[in-house]
Protein backbone atom coordinates (compact mmCIF):
# COMPACT_ATOMS: atom_id res chain seq x y z
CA UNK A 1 0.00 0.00 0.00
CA UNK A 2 2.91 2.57 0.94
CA UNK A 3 5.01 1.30 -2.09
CA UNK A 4 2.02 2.43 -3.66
CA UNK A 5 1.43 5.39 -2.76
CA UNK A 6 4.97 6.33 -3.38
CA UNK A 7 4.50 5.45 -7.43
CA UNK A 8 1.61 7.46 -7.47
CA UNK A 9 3.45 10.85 -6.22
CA UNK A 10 6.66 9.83 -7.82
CA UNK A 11 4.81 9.72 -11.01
CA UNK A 12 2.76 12.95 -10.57
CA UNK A 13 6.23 14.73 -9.15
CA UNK A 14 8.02 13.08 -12.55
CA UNK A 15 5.58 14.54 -14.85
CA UNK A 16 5.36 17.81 -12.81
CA UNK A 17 8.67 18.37 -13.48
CA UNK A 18 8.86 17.20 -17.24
CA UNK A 19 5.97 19.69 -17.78
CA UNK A 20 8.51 22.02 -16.22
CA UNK A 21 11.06 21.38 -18.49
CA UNK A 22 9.22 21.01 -21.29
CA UNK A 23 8.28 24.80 -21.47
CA UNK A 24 11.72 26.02 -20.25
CA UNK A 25 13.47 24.58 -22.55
CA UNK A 26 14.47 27.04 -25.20
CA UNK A 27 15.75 29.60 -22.97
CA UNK A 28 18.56 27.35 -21.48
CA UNK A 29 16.92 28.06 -17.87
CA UNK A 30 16.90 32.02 -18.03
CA UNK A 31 14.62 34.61 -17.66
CA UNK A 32 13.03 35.67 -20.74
CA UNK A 33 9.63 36.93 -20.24
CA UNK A 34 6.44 35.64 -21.72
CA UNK A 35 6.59 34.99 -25.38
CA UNK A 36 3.88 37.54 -27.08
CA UNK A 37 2.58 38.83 -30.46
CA UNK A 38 4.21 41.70 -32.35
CA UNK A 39 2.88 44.79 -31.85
CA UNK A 40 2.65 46.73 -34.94
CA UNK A 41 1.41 50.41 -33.59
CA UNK A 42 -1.10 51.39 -36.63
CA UNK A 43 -2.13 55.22 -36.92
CA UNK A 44 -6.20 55.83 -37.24
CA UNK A 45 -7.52 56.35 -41.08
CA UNK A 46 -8.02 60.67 -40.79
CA UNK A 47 -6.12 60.79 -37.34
CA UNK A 48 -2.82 62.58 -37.01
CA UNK A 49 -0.23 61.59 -33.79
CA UNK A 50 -0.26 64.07 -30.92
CA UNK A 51 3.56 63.47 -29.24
CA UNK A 52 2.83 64.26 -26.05
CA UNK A 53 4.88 66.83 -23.57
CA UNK A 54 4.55 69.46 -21.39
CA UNK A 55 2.92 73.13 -22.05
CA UNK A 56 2.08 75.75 -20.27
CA UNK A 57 -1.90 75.74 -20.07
CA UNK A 58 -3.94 78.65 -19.88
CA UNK A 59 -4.04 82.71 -20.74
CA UNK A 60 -0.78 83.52 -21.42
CA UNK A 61 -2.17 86.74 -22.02
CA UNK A 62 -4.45 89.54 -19.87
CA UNK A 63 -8.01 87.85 -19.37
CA UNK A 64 -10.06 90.73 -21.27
CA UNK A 65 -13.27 88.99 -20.63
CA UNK A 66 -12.15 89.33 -16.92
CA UNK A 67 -13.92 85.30 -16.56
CA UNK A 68 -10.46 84.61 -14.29
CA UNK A 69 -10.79 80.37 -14.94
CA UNK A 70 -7.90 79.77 -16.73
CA UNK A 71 -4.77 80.65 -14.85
CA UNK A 72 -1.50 79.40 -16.25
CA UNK A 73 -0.62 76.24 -15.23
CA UNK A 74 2.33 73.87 -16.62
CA UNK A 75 1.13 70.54 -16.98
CA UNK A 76 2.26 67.55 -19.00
CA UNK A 77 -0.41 65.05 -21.69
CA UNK A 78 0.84 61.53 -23.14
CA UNK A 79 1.24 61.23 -26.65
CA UNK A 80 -2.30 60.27 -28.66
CA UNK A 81 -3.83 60.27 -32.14
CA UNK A 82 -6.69 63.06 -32.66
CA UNK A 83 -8.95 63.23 -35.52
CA UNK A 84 -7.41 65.71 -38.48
CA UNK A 85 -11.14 67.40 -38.05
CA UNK A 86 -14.01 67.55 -37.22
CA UNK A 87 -16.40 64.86 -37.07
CA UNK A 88 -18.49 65.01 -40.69
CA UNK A 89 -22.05 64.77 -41.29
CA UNK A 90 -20.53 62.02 -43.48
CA UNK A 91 -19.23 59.81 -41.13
CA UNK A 92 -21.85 60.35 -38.30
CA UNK A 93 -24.40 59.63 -40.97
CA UNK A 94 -22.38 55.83 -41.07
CA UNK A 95 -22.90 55.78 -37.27
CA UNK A 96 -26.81 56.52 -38.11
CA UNK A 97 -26.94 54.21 -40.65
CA UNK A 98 -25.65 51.17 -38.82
CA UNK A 99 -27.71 52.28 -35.86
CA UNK A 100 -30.88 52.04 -38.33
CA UNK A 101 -29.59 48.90 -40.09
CA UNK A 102 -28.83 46.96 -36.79
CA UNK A 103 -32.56 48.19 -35.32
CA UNK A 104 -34.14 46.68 -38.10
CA UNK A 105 -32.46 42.99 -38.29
CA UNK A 106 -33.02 42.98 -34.62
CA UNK A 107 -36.73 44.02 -34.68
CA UNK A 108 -37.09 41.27 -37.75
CA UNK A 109 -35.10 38.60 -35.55
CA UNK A 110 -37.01 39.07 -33.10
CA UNK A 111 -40.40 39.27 -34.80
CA UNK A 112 -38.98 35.48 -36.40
CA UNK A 113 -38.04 33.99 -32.67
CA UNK A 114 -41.85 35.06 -31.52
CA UNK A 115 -43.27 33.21 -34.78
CA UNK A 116 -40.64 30.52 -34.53
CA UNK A 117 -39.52 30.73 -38.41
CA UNK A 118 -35.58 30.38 -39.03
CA UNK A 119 -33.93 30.27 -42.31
CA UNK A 120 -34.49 26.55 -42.26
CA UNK A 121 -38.04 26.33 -42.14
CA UNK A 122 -38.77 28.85 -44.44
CA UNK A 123 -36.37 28.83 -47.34
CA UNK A 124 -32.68 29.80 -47.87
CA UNK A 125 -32.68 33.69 -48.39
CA UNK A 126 -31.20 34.95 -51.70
CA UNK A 127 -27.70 36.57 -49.61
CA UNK A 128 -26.88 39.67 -51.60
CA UNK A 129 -30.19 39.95 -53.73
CA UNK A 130 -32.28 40.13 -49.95
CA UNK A 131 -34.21 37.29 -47.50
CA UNK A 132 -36.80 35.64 -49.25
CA UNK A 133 -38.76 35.95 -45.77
CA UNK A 134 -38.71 37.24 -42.31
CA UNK A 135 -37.46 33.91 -41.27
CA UNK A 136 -33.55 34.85 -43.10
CA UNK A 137 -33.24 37.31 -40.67
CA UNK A 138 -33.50 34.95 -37.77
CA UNK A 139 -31.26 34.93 -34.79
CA UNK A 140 -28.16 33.22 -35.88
CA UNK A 141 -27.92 31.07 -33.13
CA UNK A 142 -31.61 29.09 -33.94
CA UNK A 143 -29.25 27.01 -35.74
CA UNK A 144 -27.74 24.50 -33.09
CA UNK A 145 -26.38 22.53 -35.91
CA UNK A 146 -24.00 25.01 -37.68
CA UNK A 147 -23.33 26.36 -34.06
CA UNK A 148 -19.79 25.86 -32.94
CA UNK A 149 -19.07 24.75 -29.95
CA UNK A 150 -18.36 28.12 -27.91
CA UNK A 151 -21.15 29.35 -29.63
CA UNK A 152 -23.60 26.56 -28.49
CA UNK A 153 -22.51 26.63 -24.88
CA UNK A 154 -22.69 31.01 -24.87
CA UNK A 155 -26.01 30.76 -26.09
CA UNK A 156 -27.40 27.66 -23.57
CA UNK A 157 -25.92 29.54 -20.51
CA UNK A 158 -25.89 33.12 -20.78
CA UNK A 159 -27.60 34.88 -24.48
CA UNK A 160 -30.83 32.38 -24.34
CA UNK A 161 -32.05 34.13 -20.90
CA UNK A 162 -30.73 37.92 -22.10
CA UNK A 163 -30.74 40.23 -18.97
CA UNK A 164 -33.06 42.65 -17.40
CA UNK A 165 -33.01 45.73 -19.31
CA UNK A 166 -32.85 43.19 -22.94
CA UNK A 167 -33.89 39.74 -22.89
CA UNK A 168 -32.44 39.11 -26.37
CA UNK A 169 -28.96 40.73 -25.13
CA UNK A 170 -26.13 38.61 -27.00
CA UNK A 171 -27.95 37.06 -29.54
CA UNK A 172 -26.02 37.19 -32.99
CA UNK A 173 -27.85 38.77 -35.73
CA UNK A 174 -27.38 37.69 -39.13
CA UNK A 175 -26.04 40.82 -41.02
CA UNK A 176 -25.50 38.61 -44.24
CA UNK A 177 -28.40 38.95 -45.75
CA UNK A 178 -28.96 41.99 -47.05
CA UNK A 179 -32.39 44.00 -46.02
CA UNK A 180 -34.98 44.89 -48.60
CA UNK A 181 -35.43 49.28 -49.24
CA UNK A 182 -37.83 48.56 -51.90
CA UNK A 183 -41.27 48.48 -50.59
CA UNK A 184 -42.10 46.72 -53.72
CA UNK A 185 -39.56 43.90 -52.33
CA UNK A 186 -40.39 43.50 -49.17
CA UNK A 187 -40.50 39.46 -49.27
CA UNK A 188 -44.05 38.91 -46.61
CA UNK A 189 -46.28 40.73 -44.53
CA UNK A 190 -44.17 40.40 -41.10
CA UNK A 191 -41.39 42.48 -42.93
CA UNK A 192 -43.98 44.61 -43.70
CA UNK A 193 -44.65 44.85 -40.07
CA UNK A 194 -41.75 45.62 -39.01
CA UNK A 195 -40.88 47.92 -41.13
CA UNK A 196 -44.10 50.02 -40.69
CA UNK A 197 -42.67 49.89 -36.76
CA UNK A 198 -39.92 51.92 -37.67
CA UNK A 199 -41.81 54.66 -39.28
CA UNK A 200 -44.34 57.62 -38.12
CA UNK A 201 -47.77 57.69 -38.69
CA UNK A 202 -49.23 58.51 -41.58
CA UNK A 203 -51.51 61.38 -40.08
CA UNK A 204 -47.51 62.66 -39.40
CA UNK A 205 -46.57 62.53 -42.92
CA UNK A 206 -46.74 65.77 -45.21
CA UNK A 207 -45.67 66.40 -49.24
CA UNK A 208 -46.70 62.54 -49.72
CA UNK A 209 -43.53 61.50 -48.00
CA UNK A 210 -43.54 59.32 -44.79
CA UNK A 211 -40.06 59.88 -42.98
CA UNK A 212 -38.52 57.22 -40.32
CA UNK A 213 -39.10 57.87 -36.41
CA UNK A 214 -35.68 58.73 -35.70
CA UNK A 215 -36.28 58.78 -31.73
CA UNK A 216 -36.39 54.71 -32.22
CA UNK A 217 -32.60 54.89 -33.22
CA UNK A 218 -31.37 53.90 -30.01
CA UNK A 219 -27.35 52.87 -29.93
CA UNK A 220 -26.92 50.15 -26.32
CA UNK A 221 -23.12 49.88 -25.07
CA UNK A 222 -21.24 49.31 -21.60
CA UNK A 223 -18.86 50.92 -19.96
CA UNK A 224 -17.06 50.54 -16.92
CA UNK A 225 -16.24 53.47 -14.47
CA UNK A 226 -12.69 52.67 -13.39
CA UNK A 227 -12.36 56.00 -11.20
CA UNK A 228 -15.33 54.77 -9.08
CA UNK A 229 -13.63 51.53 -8.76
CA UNK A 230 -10.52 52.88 -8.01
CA UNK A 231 -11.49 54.61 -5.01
CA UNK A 232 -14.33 51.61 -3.52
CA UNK A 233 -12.52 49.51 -0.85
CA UNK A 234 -14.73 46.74 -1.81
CA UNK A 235 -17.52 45.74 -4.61
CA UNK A 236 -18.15 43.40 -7.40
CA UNK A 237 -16.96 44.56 -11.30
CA UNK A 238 -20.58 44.24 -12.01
CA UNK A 239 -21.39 47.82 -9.64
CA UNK A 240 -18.83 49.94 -11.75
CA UNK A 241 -20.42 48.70 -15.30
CA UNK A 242 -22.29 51.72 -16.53
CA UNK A 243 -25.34 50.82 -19.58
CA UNK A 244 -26.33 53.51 -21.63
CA UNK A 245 -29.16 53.45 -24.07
CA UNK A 246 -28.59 56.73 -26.60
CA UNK A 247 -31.16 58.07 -29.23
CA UNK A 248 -28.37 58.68 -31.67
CA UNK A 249 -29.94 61.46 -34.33
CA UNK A 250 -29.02 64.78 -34.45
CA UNK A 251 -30.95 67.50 -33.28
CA UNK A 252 -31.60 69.42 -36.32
CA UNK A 253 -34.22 71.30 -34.52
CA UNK A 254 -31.25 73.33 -33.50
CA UNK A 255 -30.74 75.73 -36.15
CA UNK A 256 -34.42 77.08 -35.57
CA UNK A 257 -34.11 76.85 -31.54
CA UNK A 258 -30.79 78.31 -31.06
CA UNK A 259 -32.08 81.15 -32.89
CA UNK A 260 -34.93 83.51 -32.21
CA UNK A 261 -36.60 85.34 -34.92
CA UNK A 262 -33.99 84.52 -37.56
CA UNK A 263 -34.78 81.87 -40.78
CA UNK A 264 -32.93 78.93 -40.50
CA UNK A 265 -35.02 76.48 -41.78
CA UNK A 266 -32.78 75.76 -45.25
CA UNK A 267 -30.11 74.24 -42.65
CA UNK A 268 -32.76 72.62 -40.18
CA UNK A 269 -34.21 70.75 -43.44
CA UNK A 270 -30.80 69.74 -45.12
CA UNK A 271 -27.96 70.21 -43.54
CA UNK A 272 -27.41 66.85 -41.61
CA UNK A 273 -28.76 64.71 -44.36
CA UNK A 274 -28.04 65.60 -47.92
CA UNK A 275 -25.09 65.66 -49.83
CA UNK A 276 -23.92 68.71 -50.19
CA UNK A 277 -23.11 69.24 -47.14
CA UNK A 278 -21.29 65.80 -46.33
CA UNK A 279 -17.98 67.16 -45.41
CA UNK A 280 -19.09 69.69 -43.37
CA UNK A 281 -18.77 69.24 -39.00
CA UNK A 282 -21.90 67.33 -37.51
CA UNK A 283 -23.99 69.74 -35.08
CA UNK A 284 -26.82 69.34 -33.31
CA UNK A 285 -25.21 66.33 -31.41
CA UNK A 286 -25.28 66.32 -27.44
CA UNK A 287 -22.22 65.34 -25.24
CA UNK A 288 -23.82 62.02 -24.55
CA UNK A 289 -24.37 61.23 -28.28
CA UNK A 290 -20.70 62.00 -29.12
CA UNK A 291 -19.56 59.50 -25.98
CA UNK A 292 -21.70 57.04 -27.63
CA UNK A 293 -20.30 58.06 -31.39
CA UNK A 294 -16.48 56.49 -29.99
CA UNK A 295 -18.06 54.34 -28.35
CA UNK A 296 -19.59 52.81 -31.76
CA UNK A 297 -16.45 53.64 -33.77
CA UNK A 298 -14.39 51.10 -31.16
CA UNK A 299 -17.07 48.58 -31.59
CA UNK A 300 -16.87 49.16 -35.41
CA UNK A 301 -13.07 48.69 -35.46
CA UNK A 302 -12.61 46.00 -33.63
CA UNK A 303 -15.74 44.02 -35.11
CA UNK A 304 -13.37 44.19 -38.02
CA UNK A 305 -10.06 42.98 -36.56
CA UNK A 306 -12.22 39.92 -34.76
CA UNK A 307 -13.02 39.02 -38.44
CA UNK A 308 -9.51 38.47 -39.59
CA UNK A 309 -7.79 35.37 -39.47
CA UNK A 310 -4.63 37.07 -38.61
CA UNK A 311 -6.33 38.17 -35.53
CA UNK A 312 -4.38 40.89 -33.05
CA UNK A 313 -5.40 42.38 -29.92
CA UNK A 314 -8.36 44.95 -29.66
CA UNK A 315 -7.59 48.62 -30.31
CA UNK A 316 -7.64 51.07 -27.81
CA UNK A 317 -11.57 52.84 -27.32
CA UNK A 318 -11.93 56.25 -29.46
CA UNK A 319 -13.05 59.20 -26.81
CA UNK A 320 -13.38 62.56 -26.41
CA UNK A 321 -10.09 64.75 -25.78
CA UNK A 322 -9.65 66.05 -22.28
CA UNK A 323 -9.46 69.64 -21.88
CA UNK A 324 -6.02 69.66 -21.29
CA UNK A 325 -5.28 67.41 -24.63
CA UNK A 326 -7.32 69.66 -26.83
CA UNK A 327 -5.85 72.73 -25.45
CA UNK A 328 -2.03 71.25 -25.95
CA UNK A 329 -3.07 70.10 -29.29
CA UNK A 330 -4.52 72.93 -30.54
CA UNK A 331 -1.23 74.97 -29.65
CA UNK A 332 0.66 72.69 -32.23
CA UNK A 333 3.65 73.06 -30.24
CA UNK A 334 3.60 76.70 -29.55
CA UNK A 335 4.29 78.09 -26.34
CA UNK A 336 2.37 80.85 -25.25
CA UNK A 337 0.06 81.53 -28.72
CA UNK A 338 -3.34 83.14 -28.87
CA UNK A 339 -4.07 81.13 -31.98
CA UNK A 340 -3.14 78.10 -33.46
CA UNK A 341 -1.59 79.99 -36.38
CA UNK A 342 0.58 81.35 -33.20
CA UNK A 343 0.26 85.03 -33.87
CA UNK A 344 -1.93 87.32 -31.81
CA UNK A 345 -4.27 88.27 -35.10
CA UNK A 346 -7.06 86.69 -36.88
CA UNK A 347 -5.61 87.44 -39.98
CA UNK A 348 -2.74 86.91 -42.11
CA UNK A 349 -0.42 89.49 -43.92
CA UNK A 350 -2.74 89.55 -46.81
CA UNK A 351 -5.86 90.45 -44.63
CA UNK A 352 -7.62 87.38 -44.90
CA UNK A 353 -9.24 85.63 -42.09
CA UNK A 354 -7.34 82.11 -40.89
CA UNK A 355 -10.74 80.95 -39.12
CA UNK A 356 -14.49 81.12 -39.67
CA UNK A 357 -16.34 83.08 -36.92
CA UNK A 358 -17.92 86.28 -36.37
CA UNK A 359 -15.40 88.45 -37.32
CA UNK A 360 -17.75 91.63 -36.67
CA UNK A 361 -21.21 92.77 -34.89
CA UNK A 362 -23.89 91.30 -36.91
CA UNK A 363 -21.77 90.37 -39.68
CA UNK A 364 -21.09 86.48 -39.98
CA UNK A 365 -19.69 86.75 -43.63
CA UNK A 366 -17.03 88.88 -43.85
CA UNK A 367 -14.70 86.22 -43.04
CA UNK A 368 -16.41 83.92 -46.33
CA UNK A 369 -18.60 81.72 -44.45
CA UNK A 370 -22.29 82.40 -43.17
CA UNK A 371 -22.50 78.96 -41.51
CA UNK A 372 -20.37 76.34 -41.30
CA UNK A 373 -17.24 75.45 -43.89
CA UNK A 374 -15.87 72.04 -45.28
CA UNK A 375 -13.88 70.42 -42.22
CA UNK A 376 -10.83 70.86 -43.92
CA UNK A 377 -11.20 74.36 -44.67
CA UNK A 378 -8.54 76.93 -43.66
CA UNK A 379 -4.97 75.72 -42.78
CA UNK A 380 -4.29 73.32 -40.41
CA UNK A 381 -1.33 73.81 -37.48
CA UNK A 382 1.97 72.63 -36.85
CA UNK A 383 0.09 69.18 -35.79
CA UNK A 384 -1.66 69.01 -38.89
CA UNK A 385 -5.21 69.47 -37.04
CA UNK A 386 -7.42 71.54 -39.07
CA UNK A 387 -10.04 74.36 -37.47
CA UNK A 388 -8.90 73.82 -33.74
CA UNK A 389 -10.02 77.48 -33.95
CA UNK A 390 -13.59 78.45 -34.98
CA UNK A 391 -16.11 76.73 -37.40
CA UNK A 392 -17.94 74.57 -34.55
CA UNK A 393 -16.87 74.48 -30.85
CA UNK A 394 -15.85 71.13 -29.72
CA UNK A 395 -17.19 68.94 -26.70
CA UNK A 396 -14.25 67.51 -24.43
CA UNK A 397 -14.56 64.65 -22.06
CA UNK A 398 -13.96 67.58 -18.79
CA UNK A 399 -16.60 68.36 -16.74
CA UNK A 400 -16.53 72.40 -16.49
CA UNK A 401 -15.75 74.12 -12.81
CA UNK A 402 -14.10 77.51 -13.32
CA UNK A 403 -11.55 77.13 -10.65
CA UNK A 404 -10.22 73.48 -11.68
CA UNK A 405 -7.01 74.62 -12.79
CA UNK A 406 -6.03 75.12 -9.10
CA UNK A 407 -6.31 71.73 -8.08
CA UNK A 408 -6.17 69.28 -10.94
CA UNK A 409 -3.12 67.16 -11.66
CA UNK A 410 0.30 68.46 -13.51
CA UNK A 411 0.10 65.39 -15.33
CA UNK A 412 -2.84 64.68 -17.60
CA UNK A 413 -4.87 66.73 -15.79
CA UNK A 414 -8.70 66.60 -16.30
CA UNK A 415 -12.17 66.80 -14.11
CA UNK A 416 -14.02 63.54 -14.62
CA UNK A 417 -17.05 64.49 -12.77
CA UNK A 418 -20.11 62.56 -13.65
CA UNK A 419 -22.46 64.65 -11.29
CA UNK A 420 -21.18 67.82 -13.30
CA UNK A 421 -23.61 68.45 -16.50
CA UNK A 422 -21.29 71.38 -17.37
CA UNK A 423 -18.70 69.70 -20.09
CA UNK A 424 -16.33 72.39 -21.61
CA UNK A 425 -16.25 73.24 -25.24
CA UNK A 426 -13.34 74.69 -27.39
CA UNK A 427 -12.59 76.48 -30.04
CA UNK A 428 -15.49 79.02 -30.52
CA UNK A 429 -17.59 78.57 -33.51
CA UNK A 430 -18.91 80.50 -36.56
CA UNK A 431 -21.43 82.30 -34.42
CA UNK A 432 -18.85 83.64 -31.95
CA UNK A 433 -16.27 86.36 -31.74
CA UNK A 434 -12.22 86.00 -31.96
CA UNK A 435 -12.19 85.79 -27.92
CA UNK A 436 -13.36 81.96 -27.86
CA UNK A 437 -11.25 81.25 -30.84
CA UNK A 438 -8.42 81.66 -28.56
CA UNK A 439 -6.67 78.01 -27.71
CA UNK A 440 -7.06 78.95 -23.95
CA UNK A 441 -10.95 80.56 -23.77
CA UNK A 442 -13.05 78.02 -22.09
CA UNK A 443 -16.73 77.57 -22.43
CA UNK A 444 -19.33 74.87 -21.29
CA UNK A 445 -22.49 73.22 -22.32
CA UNK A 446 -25.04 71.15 -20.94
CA UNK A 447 -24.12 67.19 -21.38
CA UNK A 448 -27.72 66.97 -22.59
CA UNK A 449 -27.59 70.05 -25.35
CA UNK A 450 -27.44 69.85 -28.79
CA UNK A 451 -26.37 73.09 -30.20
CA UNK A 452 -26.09 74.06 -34.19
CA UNK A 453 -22.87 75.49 -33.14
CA UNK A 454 -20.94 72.58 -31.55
CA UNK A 455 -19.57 69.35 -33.03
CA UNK A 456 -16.68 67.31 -31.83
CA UNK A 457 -13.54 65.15 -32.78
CA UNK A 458 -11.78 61.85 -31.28
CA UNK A 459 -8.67 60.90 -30.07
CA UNK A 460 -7.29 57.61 -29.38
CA UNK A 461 -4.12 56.53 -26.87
CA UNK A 462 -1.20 55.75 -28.19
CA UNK A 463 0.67 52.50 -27.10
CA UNK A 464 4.26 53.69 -25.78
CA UNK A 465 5.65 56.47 -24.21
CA UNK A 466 8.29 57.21 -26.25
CA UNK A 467 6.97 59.86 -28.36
CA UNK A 468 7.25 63.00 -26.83
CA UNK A 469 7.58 66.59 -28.34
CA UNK A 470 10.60 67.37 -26.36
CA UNK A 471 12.18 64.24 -26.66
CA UNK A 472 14.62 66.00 -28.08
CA UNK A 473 15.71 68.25 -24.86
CA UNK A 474 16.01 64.80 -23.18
CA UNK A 475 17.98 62.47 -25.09
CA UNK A 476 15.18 60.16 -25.88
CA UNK A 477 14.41 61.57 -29.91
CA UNK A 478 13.85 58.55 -31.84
């Protein structure tokens, strides 16, 4: 029985310590670290690298709006990758679009769960030509058969019961059949119903044309709040994840509300949606509706790295700059500039205007520009960032207090303050005077505002340290 015993942990000890072996043995018993993929650092389509340093931050100059909240401060930002302009009508119309698409194959898949018809029971759909019923547009998972195995046991334990606030949370839609525009198309009478879902009454139609109910364009995504986790002595992850559910459509309402007694209706009725005005900054989009714009565009990006076979690690989430980034961006390098341009004037040696804004009292064109311009309008500074000084103001991820300066950090220095509605806004605008085009002027709005005068751009970390603006001074220049 002992003699046993022995063979049983002499065996277990033996193959212990062949295991051992085994995964030593290439580096001759030495410390080598982890073996792990390359990392290939890959800069964002329309993004330009911000190398980060130190700057001094705030009014370098005499406050002559006498608001006193932006004393100078020297504080230092990590390097990141910002967005070359502003956020397009363009490319938040993509963000609208895949809102709209994904609301409809999940209204149809669930529509075919409640009926019980799947692609198998009613007929192979017809892929790039369209389903050939509702039942194409099932869940993809009401296949067990061509399920793999992770698939099968995600679904049986956690997607087939959902959660509270969505019972069909995790279930896979199946995006590869494409959806039908063509009323004429429309393949039975439940994709009739659902479609019909999705738009407004009738007695809310006018000119013939029935439009989409764009307050049903809702974009879901998580989020976990690390700095209340940080600081709680004790709690489950689950109390720090944050769900937001974000009606994602721009206010165009703005242009009429933001001003009184003034005709604006040519921009409330087409400047979000039609083409000629695709390259021009998105307005009319809240604070909350641009956190949930990077919050898409990281889902979007990575959704497309998952899908290669050569698959790498997930990308870093798009946000909103922090005050202090946009500021030190803006600056392009330049210590102690009014302007991005770095001179003290809001126009060049030839007399013409290097920004649209409101260049005098009541008169919005002088500088060119009545409304907005083209994003890439104007010249762009020393970091290649292009109107970092008028055309729309830009939302920031800092919450607004007038006397943070004196007590936020020297080093990335910010005021994440969920309780505070008041987020700051750059840059001044086409509506406002040469005061807020100034790279230190600070201004807030309401999270919850959408304003015809306010857009925003995205930034992304970069992985490394090693960049840095005065890398040179240091002996680190690469």
């Amino acid at each position: 029985m002992i003699t046993q015993i022995y063979m049983k942990k002499f065996i277990a000890f033996s193959t212990l310590s062949f295991l051992l072996i085994g995964c030593s043995s290439g580096d001759k018993g030495e410390l080598v670290g982890v073996p792990g993929k390359k990392w290939h650092p890959e800069k964002p389509y329309g993004m330009t690298l911000v190398p980060g340093g130190a700057y001094i931050m705030g009014k370098s100059d005499d406050d002559l709006a006498n608001v006193l909240d932006a004393p100078t401060k020297t504080v230092t930002v990590r390097s990141f990758y910002m967005d070359e302009t502003e956020i397009t009508n363009s490319e938040y119309r993509e963000f609208v679009e895949w809102v709209k698409d994904s609301t409809i194959r999940v209204r149809l898949a669930i529509l075919a769960d409640e009926l019980g018809q799947t692609s198998t029971t009613s007929g192979k759909g017809s892929g790039k030509k369209g389903g050939a019923s509702i039942g194409d547009y099932a869940f993809k998972d009401t296949d067990p058969e061509n399920m793999t195995p992770y698939d099968k046991y995600m679904y049986e334990n956690y997607y087939s019961m959902g959660t509270e606030e969505d019972p069909y949370a995790g279930r896979r839609l199946n995006r590869s059949v494409k959806l039908h525009t063509d009323t004429s198309k429309y393949p039975d009478e439940y994709y009739v119903e659902v479609m019909d879902s999705l738009y407004l009454p009738a007695s809310e139609s006018y000119n013939g044309l029935r439009t989409m109910d764009v307050n049903k364009l809702k974009f879901r995504y998580t989020w976990m709040d690390i700095q209340a986790a940080a600081k709680a002595k004790t709690g489950k992850r689950s109390e720090f994840i944050r769900s937001e559910n974000v009606p994602i459509y721009p206010d165009t309402t703005a242009w009429i509300k933001d001003f009184e007694y003034s005709y604006n209706e040519p921009m409330h009725n087409d400047y979000f949606w039609h083409q000629a005005y695709s390259d021009y900054p998105v307005v009319g989009v809240s604070w909350t509706q641009a956190k949930a714009f990077c919050a898409w565009r990281t889902l979007k990006k990575n959704i497309y790295i998952k899908s290669k076979k050569n698959k790498r690690d997930q990308i870093n989430s798009f946000r909103l700059p922090t005050e202090a980034e946009w500021e030190y961006a803006a600056r392009g390098g330049l210590e102690s500039a009014t302007y991005p341009w770095g001179s003290n004037y809001a126009k060049n040696d030839r007399a013409c205007y290097l920004a649209n804004f409101k260049p005098n009292r009541g008169d919005y064109a002088a500088d060119g520009a009545l409304y907005t311009v083209e994003a890439k309008s104007y010249e762009p500074n020393n970091y290649n960032l292009y109107n970092m000084a008028g055309n729309v103001s830009e939302w920031t991820d800092s919450s607004y207090d007038a006397a943070s300066y004196e007590y936020v950090s020297t080093m990335n220095p910010t005021v994440g303050d969920l309780k505070n509605k008041r987020k700051v806004i750059r840059g001044g605008s086409w509506k406002d005077v040469a005061y807020f085009l100034q790279v230190s002027s600070r201004d807030y709005e309401y999270a919850d505002s959408a304003r015809s005068y306010i857009g925003f751009r995205t930034v992304q970390d970069y992985m490394g340290t090693q960049v840095t603006r005065n890398a040179n001074n240091t002996g680190r220049a690469r």
